[in-house]
Protein backbone atom coordinates (compact mmCIF):
# COMPACT_ATOMS: atom_id res chain seq x y z
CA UNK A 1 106.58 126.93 102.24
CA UNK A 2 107.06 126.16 98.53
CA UNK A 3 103.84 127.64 96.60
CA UNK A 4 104.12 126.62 92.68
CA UNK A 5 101.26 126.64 89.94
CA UNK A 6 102.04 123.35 87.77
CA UNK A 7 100.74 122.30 84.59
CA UNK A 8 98.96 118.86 84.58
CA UNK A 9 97.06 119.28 81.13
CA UNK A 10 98.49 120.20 78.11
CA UNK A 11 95.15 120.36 76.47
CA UNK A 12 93.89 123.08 79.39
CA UNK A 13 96.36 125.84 80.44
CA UNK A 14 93.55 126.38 83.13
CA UNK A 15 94.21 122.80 84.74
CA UNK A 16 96.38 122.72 87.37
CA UNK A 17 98.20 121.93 90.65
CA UNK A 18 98.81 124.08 92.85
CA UNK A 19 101.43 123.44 96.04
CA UNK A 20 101.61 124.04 99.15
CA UNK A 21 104.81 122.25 100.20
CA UNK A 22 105.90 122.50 103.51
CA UNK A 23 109.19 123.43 104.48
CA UNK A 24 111.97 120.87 105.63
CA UNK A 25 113.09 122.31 109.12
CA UNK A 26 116.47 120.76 110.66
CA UNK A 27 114.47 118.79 113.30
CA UNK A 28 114.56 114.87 113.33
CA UNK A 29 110.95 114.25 113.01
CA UNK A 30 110.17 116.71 110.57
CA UNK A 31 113.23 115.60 108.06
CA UNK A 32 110.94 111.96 107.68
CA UNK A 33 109.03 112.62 104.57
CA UNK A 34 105.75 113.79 105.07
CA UNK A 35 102.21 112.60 103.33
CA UNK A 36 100.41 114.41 101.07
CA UNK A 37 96.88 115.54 100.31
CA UNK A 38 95.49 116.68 97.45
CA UNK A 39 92.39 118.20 97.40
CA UNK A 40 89.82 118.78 94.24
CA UNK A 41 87.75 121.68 95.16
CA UNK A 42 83.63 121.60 94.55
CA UNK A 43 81.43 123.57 91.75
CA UNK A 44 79.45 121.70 90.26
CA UNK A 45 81.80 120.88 87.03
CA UNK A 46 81.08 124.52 86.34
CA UNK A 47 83.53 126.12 88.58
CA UNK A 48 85.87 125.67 91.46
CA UNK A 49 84.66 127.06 94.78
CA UNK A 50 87.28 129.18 96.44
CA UNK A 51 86.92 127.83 99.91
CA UNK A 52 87.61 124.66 98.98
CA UNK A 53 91.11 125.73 98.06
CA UNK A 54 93.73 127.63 99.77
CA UNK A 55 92.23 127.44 103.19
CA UNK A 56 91.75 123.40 102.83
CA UNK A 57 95.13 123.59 101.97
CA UNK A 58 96.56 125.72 104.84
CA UNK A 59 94.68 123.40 107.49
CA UNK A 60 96.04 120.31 106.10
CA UNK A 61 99.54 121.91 106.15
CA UNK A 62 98.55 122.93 109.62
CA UNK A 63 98.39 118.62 110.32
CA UNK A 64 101.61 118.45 109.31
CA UNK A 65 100.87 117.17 105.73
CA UNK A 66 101.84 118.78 102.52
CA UNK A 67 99.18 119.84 100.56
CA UNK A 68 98.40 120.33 96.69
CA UNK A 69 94.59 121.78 94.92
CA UNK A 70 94.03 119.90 91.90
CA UNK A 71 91.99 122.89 89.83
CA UNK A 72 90.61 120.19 87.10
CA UNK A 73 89.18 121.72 83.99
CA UNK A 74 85.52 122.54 83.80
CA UNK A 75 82.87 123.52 81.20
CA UNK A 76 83.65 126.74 81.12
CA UNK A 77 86.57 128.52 80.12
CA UNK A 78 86.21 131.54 82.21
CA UNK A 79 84.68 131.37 85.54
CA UNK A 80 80.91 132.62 85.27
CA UNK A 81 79.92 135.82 86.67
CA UNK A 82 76.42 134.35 87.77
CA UNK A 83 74.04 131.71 86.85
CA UNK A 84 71.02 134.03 86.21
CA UNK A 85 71.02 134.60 82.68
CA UNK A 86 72.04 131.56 80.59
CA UNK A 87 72.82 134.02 77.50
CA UNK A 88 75.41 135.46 79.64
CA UNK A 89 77.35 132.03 80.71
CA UNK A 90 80.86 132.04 79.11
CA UNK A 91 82.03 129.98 76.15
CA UNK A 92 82.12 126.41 76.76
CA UNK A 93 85.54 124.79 77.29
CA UNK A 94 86.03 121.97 74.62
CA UNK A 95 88.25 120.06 77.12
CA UNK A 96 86.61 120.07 80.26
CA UNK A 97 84.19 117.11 79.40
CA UNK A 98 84.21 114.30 81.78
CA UNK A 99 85.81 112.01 82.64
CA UNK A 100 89.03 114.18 81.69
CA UNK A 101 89.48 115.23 85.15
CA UNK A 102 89.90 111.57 86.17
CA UNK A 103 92.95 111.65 84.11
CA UNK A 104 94.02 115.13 85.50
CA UNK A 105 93.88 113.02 89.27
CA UNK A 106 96.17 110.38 88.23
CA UNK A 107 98.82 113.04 86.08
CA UNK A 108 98.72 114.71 89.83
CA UNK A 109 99.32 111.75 91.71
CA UNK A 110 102.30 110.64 89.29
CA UNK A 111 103.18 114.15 89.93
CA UNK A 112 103.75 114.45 92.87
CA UNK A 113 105.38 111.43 92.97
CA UNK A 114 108.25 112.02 90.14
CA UNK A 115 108.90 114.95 93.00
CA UNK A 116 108.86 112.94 95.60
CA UNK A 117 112.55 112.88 96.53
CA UNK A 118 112.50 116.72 95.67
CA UNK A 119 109.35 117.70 97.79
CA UNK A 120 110.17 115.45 100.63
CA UNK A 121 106.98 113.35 99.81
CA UNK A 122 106.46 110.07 100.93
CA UNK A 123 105.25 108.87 97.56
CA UNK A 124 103.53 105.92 98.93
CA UNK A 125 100.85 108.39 101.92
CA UNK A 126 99.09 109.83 98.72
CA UNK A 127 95.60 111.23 100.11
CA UNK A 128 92.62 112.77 98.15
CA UNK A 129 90.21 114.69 99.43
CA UNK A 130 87.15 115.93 97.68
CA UNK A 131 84.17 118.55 98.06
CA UNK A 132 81.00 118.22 96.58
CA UNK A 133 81.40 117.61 92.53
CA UNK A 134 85.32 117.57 93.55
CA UNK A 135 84.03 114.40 96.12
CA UNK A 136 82.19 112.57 92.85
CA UNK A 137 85.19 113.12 90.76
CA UNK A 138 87.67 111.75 93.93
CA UNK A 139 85.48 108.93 94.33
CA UNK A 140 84.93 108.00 90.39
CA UNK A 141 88.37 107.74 90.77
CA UNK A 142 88.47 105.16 93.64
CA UNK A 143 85.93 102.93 91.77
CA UNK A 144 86.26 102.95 88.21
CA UNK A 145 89.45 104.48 87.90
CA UNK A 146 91.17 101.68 87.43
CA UNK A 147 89.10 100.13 84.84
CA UNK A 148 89.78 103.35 82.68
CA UNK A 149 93.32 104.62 83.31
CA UNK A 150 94.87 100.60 83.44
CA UNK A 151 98.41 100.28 84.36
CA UNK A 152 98.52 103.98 84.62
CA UNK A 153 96.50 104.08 87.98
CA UNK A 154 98.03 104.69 91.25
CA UNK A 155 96.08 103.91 94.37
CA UNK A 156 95.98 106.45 97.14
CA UNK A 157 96.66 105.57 100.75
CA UNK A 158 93.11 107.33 101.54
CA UNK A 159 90.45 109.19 100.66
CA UNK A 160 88.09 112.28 101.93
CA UNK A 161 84.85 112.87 101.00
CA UNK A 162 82.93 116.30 101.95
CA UNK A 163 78.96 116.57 100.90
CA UNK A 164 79.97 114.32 97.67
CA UNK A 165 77.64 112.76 95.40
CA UNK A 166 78.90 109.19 95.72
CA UNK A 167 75.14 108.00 94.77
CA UNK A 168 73.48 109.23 91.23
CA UNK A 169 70.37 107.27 91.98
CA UNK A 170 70.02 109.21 94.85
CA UNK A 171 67.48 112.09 93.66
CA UNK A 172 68.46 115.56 94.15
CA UNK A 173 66.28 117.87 96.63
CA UNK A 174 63.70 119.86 94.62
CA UNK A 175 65.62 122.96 96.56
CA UNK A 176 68.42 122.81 93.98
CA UNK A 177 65.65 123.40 91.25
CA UNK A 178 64.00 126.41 92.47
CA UNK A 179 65.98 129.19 90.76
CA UNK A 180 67.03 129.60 87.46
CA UNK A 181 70.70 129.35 89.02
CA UNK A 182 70.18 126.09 90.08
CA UNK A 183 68.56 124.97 87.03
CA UNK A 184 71.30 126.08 84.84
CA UNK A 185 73.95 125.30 87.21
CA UNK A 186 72.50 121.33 86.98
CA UNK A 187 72.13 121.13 83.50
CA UNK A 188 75.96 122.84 82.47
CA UNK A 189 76.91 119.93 84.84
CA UNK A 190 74.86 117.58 83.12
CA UNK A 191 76.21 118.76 80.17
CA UNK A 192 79.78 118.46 81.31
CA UNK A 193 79.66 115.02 82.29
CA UNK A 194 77.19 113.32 79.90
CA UNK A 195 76.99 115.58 77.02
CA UNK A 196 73.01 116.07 77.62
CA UNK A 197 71.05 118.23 79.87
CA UNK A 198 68.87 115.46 80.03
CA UNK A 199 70.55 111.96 81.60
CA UNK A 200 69.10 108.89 81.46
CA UNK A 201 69.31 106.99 84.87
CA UNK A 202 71.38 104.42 82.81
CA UNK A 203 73.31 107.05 81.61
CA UNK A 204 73.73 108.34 85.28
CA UNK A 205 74.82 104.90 86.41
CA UNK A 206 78.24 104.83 84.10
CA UNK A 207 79.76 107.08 86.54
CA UNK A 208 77.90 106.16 90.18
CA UNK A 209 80.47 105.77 92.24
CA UNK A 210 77.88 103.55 94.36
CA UNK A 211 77.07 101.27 91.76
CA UNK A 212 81.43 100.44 91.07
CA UNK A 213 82.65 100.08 95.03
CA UNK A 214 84.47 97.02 94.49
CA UNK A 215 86.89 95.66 97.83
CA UNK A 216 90.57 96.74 96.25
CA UNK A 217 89.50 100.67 97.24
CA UNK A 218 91.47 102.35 100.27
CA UNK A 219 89.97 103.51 103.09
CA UNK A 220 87.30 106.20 102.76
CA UNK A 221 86.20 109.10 105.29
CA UNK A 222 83.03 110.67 104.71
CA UNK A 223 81.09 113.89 106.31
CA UNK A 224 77.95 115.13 105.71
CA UNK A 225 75.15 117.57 106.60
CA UNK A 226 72.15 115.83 107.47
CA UNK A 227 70.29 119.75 106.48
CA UNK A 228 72.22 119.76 102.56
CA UNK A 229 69.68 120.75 100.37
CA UNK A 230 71.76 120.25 97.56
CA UNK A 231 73.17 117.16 97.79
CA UNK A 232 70.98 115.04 100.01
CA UNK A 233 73.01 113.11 102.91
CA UNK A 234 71.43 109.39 101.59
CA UNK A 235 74.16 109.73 98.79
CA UNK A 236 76.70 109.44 101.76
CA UNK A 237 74.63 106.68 104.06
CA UNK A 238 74.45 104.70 101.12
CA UNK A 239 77.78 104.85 99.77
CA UNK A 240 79.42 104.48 103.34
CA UNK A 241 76.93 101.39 103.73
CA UNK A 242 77.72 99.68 100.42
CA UNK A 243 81.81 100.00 101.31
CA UNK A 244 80.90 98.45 104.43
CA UNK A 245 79.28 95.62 103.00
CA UNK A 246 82.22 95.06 100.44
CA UNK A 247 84.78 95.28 103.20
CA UNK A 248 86.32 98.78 102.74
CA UNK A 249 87.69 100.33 106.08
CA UNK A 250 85.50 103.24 105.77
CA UNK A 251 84.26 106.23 108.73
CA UNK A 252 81.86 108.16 108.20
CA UNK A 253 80.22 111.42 110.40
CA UNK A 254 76.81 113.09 109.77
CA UNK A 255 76.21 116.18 111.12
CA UNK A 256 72.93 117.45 112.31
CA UNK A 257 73.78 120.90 110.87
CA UNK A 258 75.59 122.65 108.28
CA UNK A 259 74.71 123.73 104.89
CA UNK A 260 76.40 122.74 101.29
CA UNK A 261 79.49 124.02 100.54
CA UNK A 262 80.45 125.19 103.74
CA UNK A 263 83.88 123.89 103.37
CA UNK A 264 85.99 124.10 106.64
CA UNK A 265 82.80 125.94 108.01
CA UNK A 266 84.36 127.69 110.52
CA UNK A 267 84.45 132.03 110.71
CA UNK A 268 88.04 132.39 109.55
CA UNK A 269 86.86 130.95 105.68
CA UNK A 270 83.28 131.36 105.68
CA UNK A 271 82.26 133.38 102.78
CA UNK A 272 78.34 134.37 104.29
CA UNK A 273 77.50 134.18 107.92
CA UNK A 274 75.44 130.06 107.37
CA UNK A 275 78.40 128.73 106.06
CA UNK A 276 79.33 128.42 109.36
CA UNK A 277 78.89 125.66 111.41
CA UNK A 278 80.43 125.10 114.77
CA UNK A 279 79.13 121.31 114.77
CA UNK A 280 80.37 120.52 110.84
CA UNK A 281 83.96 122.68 111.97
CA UNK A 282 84.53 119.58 114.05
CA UNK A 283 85.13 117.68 110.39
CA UNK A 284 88.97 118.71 110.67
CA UNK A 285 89.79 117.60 113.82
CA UNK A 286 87.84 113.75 113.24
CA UNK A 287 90.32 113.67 109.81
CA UNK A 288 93.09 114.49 111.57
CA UNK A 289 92.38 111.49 114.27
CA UNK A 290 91.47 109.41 111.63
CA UNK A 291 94.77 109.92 109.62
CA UNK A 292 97.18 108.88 112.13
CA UNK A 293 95.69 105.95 112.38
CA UNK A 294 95.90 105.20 109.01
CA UNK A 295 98.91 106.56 108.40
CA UNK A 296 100.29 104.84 111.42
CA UNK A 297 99.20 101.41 110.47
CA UNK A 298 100.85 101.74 107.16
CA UNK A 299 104.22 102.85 108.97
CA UNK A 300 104.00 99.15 110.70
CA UNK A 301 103.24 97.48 108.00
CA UNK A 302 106.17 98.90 106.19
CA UNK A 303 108.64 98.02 109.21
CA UNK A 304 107.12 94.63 109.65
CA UNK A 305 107.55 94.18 106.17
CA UNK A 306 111.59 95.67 106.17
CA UNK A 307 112.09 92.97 109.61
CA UNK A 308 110.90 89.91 107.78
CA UNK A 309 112.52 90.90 104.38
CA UNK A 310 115.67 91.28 106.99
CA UNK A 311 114.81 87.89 108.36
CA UNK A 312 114.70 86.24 104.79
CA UNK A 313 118.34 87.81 103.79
């Protein structure tokens, strides 16, 4: 396996991509060039959970996939000890306002593709998947994406989305409120991606996901715990309902357990005993069904494509 820390941000040493390249055995099927999946971890803007990271990326390598962690920048420059004390947060980071980390997805995806001969990357299976504040930024980047980054955007075959919030009109659960970590933890990331602790709802709306589904997306897969009490599980009925009704090949699984942030949730990457969940665990194995179908499609579609262009000559 070829593990490299990469640059993607000249303006943030901190922002990078991290690889997780599988190797190129001398066996026919694995010499075809594999897809790959990059995954932007959760945190609230604030910080980048560690589950959502290197064992992500180890069970998509285990599908056969090569995998990459997009660490975006945040609004802080060192990773905060705790969220108790707001005098004791660290210095904010002057770059990690959003919607930089919009542009940090594309400079991954084009990437990953400039190494595409080099990585044995099929530069045209590009997959993101997203946890959390990682799943608003992944989806941001399906809808309005385009309207910001222009000719520079590159669509992705597909996209993942774990306990994201894909709805800001949704309201949060008053849960998320009742400590002084939450608080603080809400308005840094309020702070990080509207410059106020305080949003508007209009303000909130320039970045809904929701509100900017438009039909040109790529198919979406969405999971969610019907018990979050951080991100309430609307955000992904809704969103899943609205890409229906625009005619985006979407799937989406709610499950009746499971808490935030639980990640894989199984007991090899579960960080305290209720992150894990043996229903939610199932998330892994639904992806992986769900990929070879799409992936599978788009190898026809490329052959039918190659016959008739065969046909024409």
């Amino acid at each position: 396996m070829k593990i490299e820390t990469l640059s993607i941000d000249q303006n943030d040493e901190k922002a990078v991509l991290k690889t997780y390249i599988l190797d190129d055995y001398p066996k026919y099927y694995q010499q075809q060039k594999r897809p790959a999946v990059v995954i932007c971890p959760g945190g609230g803007y604030t910080t980048l959970a560690r589950k959502e990271r290197e064992p992500v990326a180890l069970k998509i390598n285990g599908m056969g996939y090569h995998a990459f962690v997009l660490e975006y920048s945040v609004i802080f420059k060192e990773k905060p000890k705790s969220f108790e004390k707001e005098e004791e947060l660290p210095e904010m980071n002057p770059n990690g306002y959003f919607p930089v980390q919009i542009y940090q997805v594309r400079n991954a995806l084009s990437l990953i593709r400039e190494h595409a001969e080099e990585w044995n990357v099929d530069k045209d299976q590009l997959i993101l998947l997203g946890f959390s504040a990682g799943g608003h930024l992944t989806a941001s980047y399906l809808t309005f994406g385009k309207e910001l980054l222009g000719d520079s955007y590159i669509k992705p075959k597909a996209a993942v989305l774990g306990y994201a919030r894909t709805n800001m009109a949704v309201p949060d659960w008053k849960e998320k409120f009742a400590t002084a970590s939450g608080r603080n933890i809400t308005k840094y990331k309020y702070l990080c991606q509207f410059r106020t602790a305080e949003p508007t709802m209009e303000q909130k709306l320039t970045i809904d996901p929701y509100t900017n589904v438009h039909k040109d997306m790529p198919p979406v897969f969405l999971w969610h715990s019907a018990t979050d009490t951080h991100i309430n599980a609307l955000c992904a009925l809704t969103f899943a309902q609205k890409l229906f009704e625009t005619g985006v090949p979407v799937e989406l699984h709610l499950f009746a357990g499971g808490v935030h942030g639980c990640a894989l949730a199984d007991k090899v990457s579960a960080s305290i005993a209720n992150h894990y969940d043996e229903g939610c665990e199932q998330w892994t194995n639904l992806l992986q069904i769900w990929l070879k179908r799409i992936l599978v499609e788009d190898s026809r579609e490329k052959k039918e494509k190659e016959e008739q262009q065969g046909k024409v000559k």
